[in-house]
Protein backbone atom coordinates (compact mmCIF):
# COMPACT_ATOMS: atom_id res chain seq x y z
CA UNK A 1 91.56 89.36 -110.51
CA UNK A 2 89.74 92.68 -109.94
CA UNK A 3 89.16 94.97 -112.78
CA UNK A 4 90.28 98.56 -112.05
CA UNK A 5 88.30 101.29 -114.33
CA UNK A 6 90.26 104.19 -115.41
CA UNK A 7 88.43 107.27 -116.39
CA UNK A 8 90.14 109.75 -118.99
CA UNK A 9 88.98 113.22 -119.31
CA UNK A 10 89.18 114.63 -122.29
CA UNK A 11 89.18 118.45 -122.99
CA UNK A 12 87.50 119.54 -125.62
CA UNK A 13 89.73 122.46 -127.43
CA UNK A 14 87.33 125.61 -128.34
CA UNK A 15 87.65 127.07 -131.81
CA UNK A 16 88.15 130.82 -132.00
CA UNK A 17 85.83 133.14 -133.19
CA UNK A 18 86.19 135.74 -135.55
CA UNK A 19 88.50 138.94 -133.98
CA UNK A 20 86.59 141.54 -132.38
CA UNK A 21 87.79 145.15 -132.87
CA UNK A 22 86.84 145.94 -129.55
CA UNK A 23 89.84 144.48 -127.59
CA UNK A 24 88.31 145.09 -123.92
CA UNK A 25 85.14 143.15 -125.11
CA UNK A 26 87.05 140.48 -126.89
CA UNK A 27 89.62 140.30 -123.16
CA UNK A 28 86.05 140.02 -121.15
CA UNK A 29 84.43 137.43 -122.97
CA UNK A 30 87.88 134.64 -122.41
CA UNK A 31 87.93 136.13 -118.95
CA UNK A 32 84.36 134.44 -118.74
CA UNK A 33 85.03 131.95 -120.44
CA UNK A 34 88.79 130.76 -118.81
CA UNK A 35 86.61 130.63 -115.60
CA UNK A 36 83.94 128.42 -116.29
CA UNK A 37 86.59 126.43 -117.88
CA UNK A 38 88.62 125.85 -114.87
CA UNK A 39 85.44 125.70 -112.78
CA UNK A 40 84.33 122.95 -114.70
CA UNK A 41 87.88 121.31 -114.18
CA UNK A 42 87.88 121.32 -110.94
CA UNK A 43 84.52 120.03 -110.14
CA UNK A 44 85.72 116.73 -113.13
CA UNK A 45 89.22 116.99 -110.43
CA UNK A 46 86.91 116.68 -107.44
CA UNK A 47 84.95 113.85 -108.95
CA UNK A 48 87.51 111.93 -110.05
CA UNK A 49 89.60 111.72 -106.46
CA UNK A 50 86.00 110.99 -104.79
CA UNK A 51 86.11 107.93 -107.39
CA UNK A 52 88.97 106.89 -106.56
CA UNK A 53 88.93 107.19 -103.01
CA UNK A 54 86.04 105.19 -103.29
CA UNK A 55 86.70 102.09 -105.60
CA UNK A 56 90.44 102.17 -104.10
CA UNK A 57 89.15 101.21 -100.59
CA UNK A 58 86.23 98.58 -102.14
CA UNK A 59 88.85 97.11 -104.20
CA UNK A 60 90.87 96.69 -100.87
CA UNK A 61 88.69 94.73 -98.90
CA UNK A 62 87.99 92.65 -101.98
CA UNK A 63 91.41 92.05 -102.33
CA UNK A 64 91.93 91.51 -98.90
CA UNK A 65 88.58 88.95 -98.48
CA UNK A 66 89.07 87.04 -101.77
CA UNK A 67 93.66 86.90 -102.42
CA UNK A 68 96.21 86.02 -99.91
CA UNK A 69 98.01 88.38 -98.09
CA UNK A 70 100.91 89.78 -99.96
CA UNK A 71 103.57 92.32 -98.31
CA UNK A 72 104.88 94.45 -100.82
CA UNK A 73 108.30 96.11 -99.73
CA UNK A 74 110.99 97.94 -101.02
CA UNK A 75 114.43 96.46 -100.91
CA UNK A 76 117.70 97.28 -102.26
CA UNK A 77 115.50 99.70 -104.54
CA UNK A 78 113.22 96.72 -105.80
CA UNK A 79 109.94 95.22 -104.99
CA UNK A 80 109.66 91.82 -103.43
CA UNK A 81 107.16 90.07 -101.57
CA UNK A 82 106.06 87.57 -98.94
CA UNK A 83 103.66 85.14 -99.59
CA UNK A 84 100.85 84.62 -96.47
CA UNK A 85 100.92 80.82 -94.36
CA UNK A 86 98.73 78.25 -96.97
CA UNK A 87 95.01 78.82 -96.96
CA UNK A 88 93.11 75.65 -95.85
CA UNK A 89 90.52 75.05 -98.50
CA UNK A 90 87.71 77.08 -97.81
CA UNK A 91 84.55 74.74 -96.90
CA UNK A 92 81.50 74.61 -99.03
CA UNK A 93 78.54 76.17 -98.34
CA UNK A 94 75.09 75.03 -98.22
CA UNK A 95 74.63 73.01 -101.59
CA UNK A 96 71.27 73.13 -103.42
CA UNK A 97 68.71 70.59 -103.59
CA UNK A 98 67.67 69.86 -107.27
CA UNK A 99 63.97 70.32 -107.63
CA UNK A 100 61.73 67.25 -106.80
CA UNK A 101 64.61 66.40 -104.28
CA UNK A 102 63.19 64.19 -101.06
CA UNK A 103 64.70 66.17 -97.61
CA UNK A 104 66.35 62.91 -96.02
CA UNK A 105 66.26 64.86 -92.03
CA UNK A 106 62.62 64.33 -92.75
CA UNK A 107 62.23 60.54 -92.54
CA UNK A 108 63.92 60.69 -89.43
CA UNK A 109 61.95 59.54 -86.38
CA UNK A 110 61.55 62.82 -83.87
CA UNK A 111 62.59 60.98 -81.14
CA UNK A 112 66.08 59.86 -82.63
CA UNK A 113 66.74 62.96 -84.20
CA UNK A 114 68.92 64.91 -81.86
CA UNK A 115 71.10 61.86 -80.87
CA UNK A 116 71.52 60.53 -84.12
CA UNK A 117 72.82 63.86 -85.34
CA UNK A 118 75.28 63.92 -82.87
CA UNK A 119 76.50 60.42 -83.94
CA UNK A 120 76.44 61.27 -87.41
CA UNK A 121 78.41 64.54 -86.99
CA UNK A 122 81.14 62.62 -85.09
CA UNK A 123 81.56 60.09 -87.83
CA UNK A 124 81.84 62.65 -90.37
CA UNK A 125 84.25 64.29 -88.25
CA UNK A 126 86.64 60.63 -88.10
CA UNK A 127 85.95 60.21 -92.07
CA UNK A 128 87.38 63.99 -92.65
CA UNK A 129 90.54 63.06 -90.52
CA UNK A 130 91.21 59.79 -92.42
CA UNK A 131 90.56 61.13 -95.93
CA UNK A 132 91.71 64.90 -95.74
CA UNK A 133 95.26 66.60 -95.63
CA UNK A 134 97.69 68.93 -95.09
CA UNK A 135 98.39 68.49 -99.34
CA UNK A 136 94.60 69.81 -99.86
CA UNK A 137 95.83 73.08 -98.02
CA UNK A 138 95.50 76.39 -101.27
CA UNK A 139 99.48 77.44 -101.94
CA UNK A 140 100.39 80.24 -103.80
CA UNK A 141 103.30 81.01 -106.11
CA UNK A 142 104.44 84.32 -105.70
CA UNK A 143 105.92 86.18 -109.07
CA UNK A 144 109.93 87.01 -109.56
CA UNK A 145 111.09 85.14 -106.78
CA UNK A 146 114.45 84.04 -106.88
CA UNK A 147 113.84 80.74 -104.97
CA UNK A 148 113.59 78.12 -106.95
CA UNK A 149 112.02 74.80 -105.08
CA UNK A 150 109.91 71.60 -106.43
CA UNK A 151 106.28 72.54 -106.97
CA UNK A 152 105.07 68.29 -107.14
CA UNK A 153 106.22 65.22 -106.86
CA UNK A 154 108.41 65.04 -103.97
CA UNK A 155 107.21 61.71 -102.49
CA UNK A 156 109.24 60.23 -99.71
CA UNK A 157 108.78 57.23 -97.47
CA UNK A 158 107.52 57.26 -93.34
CA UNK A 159 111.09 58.00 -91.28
CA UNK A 160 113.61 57.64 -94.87
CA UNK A 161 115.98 60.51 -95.09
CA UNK A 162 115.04 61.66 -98.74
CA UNK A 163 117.21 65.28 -100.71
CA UNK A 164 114.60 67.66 -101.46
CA UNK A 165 115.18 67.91 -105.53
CA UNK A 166 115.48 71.29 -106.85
CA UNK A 167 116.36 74.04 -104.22
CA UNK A 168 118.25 76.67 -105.22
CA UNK A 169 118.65 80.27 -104.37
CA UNK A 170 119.06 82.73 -107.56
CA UNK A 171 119.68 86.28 -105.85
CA UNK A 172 122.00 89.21 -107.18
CA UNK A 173 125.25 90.13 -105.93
CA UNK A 174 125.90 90.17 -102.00
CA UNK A 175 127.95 90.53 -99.38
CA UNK A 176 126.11 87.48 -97.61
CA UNK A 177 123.23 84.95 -98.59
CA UNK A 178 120.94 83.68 -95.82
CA UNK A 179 117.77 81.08 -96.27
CA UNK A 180 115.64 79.36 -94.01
CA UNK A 181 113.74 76.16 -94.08
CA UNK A 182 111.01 75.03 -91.95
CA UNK A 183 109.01 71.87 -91.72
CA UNK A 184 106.72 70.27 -88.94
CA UNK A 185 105.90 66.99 -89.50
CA UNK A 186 109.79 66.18 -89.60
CA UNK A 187 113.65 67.11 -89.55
CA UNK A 188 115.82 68.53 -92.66
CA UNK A 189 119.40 68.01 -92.54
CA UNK A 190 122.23 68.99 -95.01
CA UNK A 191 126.21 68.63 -95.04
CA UNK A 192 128.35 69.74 -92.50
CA UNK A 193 129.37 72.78 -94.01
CA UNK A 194 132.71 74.45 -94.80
CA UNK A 195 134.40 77.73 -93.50
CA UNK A 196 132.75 80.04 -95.90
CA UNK A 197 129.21 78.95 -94.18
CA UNK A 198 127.36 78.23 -91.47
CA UNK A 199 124.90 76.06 -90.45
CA UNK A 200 122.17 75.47 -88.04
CA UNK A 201 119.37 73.48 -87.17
CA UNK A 202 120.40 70.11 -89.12
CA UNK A 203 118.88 67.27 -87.70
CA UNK A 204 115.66 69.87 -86.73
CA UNK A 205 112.32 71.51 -87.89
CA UNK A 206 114.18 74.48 -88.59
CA UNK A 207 117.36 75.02 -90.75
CA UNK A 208 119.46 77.89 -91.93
CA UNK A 209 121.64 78.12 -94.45
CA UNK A 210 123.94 81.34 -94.40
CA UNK A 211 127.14 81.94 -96.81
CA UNK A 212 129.25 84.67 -98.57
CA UNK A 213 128.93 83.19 -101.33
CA UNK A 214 126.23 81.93 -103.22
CA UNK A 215 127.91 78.92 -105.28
CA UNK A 216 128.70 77.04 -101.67
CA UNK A 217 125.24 78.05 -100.41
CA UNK A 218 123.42 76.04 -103.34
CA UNK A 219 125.71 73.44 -102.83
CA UNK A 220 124.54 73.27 -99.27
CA UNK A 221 120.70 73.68 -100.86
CA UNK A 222 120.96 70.87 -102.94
CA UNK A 223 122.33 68.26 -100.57
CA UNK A 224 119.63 69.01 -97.86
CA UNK A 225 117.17 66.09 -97.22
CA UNK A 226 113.98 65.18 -95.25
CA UNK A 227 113.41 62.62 -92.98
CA UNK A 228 109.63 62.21 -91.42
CA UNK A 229 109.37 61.84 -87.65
CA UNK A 230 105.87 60.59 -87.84
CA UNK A 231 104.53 56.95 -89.09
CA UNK A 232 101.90 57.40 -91.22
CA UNK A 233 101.16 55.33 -94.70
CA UNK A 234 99.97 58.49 -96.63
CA UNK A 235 100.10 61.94 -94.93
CA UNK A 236 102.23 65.05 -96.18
CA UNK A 237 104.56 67.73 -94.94
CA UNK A 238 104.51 71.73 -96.38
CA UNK A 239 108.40 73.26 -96.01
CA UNK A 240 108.73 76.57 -95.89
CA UNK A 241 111.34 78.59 -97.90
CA UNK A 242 112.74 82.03 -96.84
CA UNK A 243 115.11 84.11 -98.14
CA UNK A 244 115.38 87.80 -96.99
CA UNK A 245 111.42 88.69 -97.84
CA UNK A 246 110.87 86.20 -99.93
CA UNK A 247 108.96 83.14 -98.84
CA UNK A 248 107.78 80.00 -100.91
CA UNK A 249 105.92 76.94 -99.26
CA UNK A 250 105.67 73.36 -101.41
CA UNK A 251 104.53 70.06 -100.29
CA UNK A 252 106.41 67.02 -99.51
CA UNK A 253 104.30 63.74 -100.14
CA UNK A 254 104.55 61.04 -97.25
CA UNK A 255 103.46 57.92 -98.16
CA UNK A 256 104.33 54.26 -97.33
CA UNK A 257 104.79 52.29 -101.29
CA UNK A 258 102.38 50.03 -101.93
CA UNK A 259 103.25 46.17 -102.67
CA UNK A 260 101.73 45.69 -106.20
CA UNK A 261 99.10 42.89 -106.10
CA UNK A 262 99.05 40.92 -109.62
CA UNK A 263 96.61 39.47 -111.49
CA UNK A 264 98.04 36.48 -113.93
CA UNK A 265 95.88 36.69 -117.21
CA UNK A 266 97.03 33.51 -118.35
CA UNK A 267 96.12 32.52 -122.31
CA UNK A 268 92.45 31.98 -122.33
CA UNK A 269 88.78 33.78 -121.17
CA UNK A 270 88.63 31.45 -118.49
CA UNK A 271 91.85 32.08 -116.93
CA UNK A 272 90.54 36.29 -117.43
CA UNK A 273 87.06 36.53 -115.55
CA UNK A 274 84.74 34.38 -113.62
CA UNK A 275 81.09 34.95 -113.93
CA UNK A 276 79.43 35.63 -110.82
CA UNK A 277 75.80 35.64 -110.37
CA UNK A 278 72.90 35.84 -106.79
CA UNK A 279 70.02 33.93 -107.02
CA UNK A 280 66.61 33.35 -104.86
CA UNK A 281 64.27 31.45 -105.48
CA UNK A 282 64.64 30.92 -109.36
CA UNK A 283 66.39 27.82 -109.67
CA UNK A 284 64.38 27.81 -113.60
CA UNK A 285 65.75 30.46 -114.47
CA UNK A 286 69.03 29.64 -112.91
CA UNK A 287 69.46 26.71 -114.88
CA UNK A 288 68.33 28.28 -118.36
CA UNK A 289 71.44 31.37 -117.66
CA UNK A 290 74.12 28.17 -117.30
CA UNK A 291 72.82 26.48 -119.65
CA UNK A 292 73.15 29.51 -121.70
CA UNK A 293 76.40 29.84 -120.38
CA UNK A 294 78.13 26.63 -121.23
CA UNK A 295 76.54 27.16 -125.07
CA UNK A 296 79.38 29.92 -125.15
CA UNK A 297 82.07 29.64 -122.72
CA UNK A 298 82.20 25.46 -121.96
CA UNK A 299 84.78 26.11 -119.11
CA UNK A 300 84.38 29.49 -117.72
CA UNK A 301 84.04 29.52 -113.88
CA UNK A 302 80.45 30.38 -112.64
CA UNK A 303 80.20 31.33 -108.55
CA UNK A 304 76.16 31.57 -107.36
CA UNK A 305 75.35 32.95 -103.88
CA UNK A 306 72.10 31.71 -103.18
CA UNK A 307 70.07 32.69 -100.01
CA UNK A 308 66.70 30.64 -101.23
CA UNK A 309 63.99 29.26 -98.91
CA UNK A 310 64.97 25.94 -99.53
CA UNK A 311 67.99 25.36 -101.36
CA UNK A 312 68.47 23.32 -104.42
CA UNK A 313 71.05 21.54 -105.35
CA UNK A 314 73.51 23.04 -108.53
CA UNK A 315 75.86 21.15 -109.72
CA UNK A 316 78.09 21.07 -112.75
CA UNK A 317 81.97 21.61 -113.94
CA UNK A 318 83.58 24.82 -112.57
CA UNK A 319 79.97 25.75 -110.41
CA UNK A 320 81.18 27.15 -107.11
CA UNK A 321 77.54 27.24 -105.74
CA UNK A 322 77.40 28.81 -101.89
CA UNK A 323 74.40 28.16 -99.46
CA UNK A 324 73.66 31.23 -97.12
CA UNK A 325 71.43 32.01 -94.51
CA UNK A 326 68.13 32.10 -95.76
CA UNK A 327 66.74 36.00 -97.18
CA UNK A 328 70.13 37.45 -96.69
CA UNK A 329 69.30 39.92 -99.56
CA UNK A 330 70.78 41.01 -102.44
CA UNK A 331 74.29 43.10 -101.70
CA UNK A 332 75.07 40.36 -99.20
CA UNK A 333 75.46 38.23 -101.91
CA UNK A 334 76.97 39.94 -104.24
CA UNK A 335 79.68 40.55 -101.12
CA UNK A 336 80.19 36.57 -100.82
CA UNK A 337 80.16 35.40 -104.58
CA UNK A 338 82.77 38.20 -105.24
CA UNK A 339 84.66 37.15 -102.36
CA UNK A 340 85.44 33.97 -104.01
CA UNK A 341 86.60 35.54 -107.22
CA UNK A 342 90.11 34.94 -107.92
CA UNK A 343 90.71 36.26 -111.79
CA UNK A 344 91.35 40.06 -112.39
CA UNK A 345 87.65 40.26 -113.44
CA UNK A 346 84.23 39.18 -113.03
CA UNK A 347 81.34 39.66 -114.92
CA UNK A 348 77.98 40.42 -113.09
CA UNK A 349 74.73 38.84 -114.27
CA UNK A 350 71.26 38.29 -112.84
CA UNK A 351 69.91 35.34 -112.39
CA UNK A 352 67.84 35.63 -115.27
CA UNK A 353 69.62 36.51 -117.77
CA UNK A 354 70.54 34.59 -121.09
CA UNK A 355 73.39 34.24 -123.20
CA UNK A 356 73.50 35.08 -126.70
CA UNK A 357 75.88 35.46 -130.06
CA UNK A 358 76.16 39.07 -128.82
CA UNK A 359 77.14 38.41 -125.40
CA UNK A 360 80.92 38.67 -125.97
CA UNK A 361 83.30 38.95 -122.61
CA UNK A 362 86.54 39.06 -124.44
CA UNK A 363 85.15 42.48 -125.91
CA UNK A 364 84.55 43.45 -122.13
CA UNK A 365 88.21 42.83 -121.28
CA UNK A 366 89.64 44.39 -124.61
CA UNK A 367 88.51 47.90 -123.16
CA UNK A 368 89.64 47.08 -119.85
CA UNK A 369 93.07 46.12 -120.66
CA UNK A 370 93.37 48.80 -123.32
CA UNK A 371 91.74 51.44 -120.28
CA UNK A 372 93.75 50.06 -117.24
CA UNK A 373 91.92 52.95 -115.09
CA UNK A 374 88.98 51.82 -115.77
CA UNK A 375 87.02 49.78 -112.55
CA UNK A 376 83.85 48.64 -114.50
CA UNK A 377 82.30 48.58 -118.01
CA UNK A 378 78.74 47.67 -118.45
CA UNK A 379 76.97 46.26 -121.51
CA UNK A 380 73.45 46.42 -122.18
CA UNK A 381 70.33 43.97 -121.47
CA UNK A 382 68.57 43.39 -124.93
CA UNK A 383 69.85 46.35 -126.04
CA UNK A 384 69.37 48.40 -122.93
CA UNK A 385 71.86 50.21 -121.80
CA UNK A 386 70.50 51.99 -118.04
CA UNK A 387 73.81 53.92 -117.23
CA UNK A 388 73.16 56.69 -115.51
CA UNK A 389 75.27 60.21 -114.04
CA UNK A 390 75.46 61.30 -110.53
CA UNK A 391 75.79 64.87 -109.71
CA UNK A 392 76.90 65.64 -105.76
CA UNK A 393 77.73 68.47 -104.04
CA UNK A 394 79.22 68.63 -100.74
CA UNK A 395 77.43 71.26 -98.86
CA UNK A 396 78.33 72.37 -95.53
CA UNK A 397 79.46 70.11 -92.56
CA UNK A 398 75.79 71.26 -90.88
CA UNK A 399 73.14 69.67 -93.39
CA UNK A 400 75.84 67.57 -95.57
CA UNK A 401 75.42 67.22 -99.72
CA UNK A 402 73.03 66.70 -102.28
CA UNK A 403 72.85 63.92 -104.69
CA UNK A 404 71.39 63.56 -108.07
CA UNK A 405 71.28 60.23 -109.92
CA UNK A 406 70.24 60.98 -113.83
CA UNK A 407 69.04 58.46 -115.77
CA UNK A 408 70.56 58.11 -118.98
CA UNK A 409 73.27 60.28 -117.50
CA UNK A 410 76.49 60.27 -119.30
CA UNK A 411 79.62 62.32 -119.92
CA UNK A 412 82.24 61.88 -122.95
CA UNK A 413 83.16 59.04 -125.58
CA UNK A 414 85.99 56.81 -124.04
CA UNK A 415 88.79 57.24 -126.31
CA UNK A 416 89.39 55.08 -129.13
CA UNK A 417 86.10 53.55 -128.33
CA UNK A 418 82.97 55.56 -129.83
CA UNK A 419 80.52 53.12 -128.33
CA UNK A 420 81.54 53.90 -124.99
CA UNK A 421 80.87 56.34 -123.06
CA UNK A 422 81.86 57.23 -119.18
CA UNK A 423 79.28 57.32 -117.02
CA UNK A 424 78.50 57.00 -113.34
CA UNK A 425 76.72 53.86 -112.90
CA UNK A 426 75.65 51.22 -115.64
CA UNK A 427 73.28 48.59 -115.79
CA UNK A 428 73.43 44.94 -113.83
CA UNK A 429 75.38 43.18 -116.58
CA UNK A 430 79.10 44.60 -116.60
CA UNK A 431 82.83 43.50 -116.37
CA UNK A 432 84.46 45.13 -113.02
CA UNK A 433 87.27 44.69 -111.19
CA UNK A 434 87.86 42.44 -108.63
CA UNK A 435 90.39 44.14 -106.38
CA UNK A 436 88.23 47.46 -106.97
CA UNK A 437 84.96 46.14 -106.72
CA UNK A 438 86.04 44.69 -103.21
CA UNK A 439 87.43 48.04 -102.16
CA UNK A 440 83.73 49.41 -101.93
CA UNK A 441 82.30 46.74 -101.22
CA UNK A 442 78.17 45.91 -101.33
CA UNK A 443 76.35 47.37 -98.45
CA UNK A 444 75.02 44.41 -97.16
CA UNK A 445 72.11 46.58 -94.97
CA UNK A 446 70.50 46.85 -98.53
CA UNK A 447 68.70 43.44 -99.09
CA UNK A 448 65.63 43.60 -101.39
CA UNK A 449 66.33 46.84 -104.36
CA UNK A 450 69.54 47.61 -104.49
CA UNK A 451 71.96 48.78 -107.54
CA UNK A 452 72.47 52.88 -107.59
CA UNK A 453 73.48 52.43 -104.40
CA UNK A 454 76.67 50.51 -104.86
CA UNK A 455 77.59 53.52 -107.48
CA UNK A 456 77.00 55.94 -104.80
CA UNK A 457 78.84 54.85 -102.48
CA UNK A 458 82.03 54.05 -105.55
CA UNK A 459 81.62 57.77 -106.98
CA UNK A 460 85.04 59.02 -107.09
CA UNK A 461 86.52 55.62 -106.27
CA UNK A 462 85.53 53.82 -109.39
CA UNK A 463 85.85 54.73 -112.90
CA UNK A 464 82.66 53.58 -114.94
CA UNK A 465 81.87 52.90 -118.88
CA UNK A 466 79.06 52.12 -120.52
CA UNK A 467 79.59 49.72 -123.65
CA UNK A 468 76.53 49.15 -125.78
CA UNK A 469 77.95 47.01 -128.34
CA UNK A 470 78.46 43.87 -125.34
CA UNK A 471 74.81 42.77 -125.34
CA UNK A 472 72.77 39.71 -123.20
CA UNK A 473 69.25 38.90 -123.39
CA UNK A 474 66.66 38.59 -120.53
CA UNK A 475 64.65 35.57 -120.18
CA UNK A 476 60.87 35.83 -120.87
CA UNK A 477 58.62 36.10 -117.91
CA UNK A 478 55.88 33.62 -118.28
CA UNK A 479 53.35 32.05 -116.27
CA UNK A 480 55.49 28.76 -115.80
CA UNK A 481 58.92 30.81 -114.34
CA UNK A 482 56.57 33.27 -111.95
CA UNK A 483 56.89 32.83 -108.44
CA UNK A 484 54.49 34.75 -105.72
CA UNK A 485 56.62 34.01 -102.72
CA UNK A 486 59.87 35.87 -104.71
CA UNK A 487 57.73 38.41 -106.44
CA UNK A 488 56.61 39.37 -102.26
CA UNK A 489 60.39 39.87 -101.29
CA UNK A 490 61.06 41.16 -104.22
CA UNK A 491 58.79 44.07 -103.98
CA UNK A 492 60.26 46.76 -101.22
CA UNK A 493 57.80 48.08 -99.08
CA UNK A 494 57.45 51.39 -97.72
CA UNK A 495 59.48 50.49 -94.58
CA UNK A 496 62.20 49.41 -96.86
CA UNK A 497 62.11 52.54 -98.71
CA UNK A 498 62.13 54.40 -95.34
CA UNK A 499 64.94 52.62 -94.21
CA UNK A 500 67.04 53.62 -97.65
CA UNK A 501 66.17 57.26 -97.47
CA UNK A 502 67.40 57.22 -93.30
CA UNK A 503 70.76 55.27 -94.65
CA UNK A 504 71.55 57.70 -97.28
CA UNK A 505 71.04 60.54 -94.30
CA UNK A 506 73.64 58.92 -92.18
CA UNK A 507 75.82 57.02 -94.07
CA UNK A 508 76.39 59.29 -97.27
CA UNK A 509 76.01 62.58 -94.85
CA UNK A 510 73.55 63.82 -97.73
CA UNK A 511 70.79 66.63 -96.70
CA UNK A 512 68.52 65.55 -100.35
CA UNK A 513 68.23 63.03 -103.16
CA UNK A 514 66.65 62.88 -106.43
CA UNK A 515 66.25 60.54 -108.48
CA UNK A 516 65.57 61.62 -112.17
C-alpha cells in the first residue's frame, strides 16, 4: 500500500495595527500588503500542483509495477471493478550466500562445466513441472463485489462431476442478470434451465448463466458442477467468475484420494518400533549395543545392514542381520535395514552405541503419537543433543539457492512438550517414521560421512524434533575396540569431499553452502 502525503497550507491571519488618520496611507500600505499576499499564494498554488503532478505519476508506475491491474468504472452511478488474469508467482532473485559460504560451480571440473549445466538446468526444469502449479498462481480478492464464490477447499476427483459450493450472485434490482464462468482444465455444467433463463455452454469450458430474475439465476448457480477432462493425481483448475464488470477467479483442487496405509500399534513396544542399526567392521561393538539392547527391551526386533570386509556371523532372537556387498557405505545401508522395517517406527542407532536406564523408546513414541505430524524426533548421545537449523533460499533458476546448516539451530518449544524443540535435523539416535523416512529416502551416492545430508534433502518434507530428555550412551573408545582398516574408510578424503560439494551443485540446484 503506497502512502500518499497531503500537504495543508495554512494562512497565517495578520493582526491589525493601530488606525492611521491618514486614510490614503493606511489604503496604500494593504494595497502592498494584499499583493505580496496573493503573490505568495500563488507561488504555495504553483508548488503544490508541481507536487502533485509529480508524486501522482511516481505513485502510478508504482502502483502499476508492484498491484494488479484494477479497472475502475462507473456503472449505474457506482464504482466497480475488474480484477486482472492471476499473477504467476513472481520468481526469486539471486539469493545471498552467507559469509564463509563454499561457491559449489567452483569444484566443478572446467571441462564438464558447460554440459553439465545444461543437464542440470533440464532437470530442474522436469522437477518444477512435477512439483509446481496452477494453485501457486497470486489471486486477488477484489472489494464490494457482489459475487460470492468458494475461496478454498473445493477438492474434486480426476474426470468426477463435482457442484462448485457457494456461487451466488448478490446484485441490485434489474431488468436482467447475466454471469459467466470459465475454466480450462475441464467442463462446468448446470440444469437445464426453465423459461425465465437461458443457458449456454453446459457440458463446455465456458458457461453463461442469463435470467430476469435473480432467485432462478442462483438456483441455476448453485446446481452448476465441474467435471475435469484431464487425468492427473494432483493438479488444479482456476474458474473464472464474471458478472457485468465484475470478475472473481478461485481455485478448484484436482486430486486423485489417497488409499490410507495403516500402521497396527498392537499392545506392546515391540509391536511399535524396530531398532535398526549399519555396521562395518565393529562386530565388538556390535555385540556390546545388543547386548545392551536385550538388558532393556528382551524382544524388540533389531535389523543390522552390514557391508564388512568379512562378515561375521550375528545371531540371536528377533536379529534380522543382512549381508551386502562389501564397502557399500553408509546411506546404502540405512536404505536396506529400513527397507525391512515393518512397524510404524524405527529407531536409528549407531553401531556403537549403548543402552542405558535413560534410553526410553516408549517416551519417543509418546510425542509421536501425541504430534501425528511429526516425521522424526531425536534424543541425545550422553547428553548431546547435535540438532541443528537449515536456512535455504531459492535464488534464481540461473545460479540456484543457498543453504545454511546451523549447528545448534533450533526454532520453537513443541507444544505441551518444553523439552522439545523443532528443529531441522537432529542427531544419529532418533525415532522416525517409516513410511516418511522411505519417502526421502538415503542417498546411497553418499558412502563414508553422511547425516546433514539426509535432512537436506527431507527439508520441507519432514517435520523434525529434538527431545533431550530420551538419552543413550556411547561406548568408550579404547585401544582393544580400535580398528585401522575402519578408522581408513572412515575418514573421507578430499576426493570424497569434492564429490559432496559437486552433488549438492547438481542434485540440490544450490549456487553455496555453509556449514556453521
Amino acid at each position: 500500500m503506497q502512502e500518499t502525503t497531503f500537504f495543508y497550507l495554512n494562512v497565517l491571519r495578520e493582526t491589525q495595527g493601530p488606525k492611521s488618520t491618514n486614510y490614503l496611507k493606511q489604503q496604500e500600505k494593504m494595497s502592498v500588503y494584499t499583493s505580496s499576499k496573493i503573490f505568495v499564494i500563488a507561488v504555495v498554488g504553483v508548488l503544490i500542483i508541481m507536487f502533485a503532478f509529480y508524486f501522482g505519476n511516481w505513485t502510478s508506475e508504482l502502483a502499476k509495477k508492484y498491484l494488479p491491474t484494477l479497472k475502475q468504472r462507473h456503472s449505474s452511478g457506482s464504482l466497480s471493478y475488474k480484477s486482472s488474469l492471476p499473477t504467476q508467482r513472481r520468481l526469486p532473485g539471486p539469493c545471498t550466500c552467507p559469509d564463509g559460504s563454499t561457491i559449489l560451480k567452483d569444484h566443478i571440473p572446467k571441462d564438464q562445466y558447460e554440459e553439465l549445466m545444461q543437464r542440470r538446468a533440464k532437470e530442474f526444469q522436469q522437477y518444477k513441472a512435477r512439483t509446481n502449479s496452477i494453485l501457486s498462481k497470486l489471486l486477488f480478492a477484489l472489494p464490494n463485489s457482489p459475487l460470492q464464490y468458494p475461496i478454498q477447499g473445493v477438492i474434486v476427483r480426476p474426470l468426477t462431476a463435482t457442484a462448485i459450493p457457494g456461487l451466488r450472485l448478490h446484485a441490485e434490482e434489474g431488468n436482467s442478470y447475466k454471469v459467466l464462468l470459465t475454466v480450462s482444465n475441464g467442463v462446468l455444467t448446470t440444469e437445464t434451465p426453465t423459461a425465465e433463463a437461458t443457458v449456454q455452454g453446459s457440458g463446455e469450458t465456458k458457461l453463461t448463466i442469463e435470467s430476469s430474475s435473480l432467485l432462478v439465476l442462483n438456483d441455476l448457480l448453485a446446481k452448476v458442477s465441474y467435471t475435469s477432462t484431464i487425468y492427473h493425481i494432483n493438479t488444479g483448475d482456476l474458474v473464472t467468475f464474471q458478472f457485468e464488470n465484475y470478475e472473481a477467479v478461485f481455485p478448484i483442487t484436482i486430486q486423485q484420494p489417497h488409499v490410507p496405509v495403516l500402521y497396527d500399534m498392537g499392545t506392546d513396544i515391540s509391536s511399535q518400533v524396530t531398532i535398526v542399526t549399519k555396521t562395518f567392521l565393529r562386530y565388538k561393538q556390535l555385540r556390546v549395543l545388543l547386548d545392551s539392547i536385550r538388558k532393556f527391551y528382551s524382544n524388540i526386533k533389531v535389523i543390522i545392514a552390514d557391508d564388512s570386509l568379512e562378515p561375521e556371523s550375528i545371531t540371536g532372537e528377533n536379529i534380522q542381520h543382512y549381508i551386502m556387498p562389501p564397502a557399500q557405505g553408509w546411506f546404502a545401508g540405512r536404505n536396506l535395514a529400513v527397507s525391512q522395517v515393518t512397524t510404524k517406527y524405527f529407531l536409528w542407532v549407531d553401531d556403537d552405541f549403548l543402552f542405558s536406564e535413560k534410553t526410553k523408546i516408549e517416551r519417543f513414541v509418546e510425542v509421536m503419537e501425541a504430534v501425528p505430524e511429526l516425521d522424526v524426533v531425536g534424543g541425545s548421545v550422553q547428553g548431546n543433543k547435535f540438532h541443528f537449523s537449515i536456512l535455504y533460499e531459492e535464488g534464481d533458476e540461473n545460479e540456484g539457492g543457498c543453504l545454511y546448516r546451523k549447528s545448534g539451530g533450533k526454532f520453537h518449544p513443541l507444544p505441551s512438550y518444553p523439552q522439545c524443540h523443532l528443529a531441522s535435523g537432529v542427531v544419529n539416535f532418533f525415532l522416525a517414521r517409516t513410511d516418511a523416512m522411505q519417502r526421502v529416502r538415503f542417498d546411497p551416492k553418499l558412502q563414508r560421512v553422511a547425516h546433514s545430508e539426509f535432512f537436506m534433502d527431507g527439508l520441507g518434507s519432514l517435520m523434525v524434533a529434538s527431545c533431550g530428555d530420551v538419552t543413550i550412551d556411547h561406548q568408550p573408545k579404547t585401544a582393544e575396540n580400535r580398528n585401522p582398516t575402519y578408522n581408513k574408510f572412515r575418514s573421507p578424503g578430499r576426493n570424497d569431499g569434492e564429490f559432496k560439494l559437486q552433488l549438492h551443485f547438481f542434485k540440490n540446484y544450490l549456487k553455496c553452502i555453509r556449514y556453521g
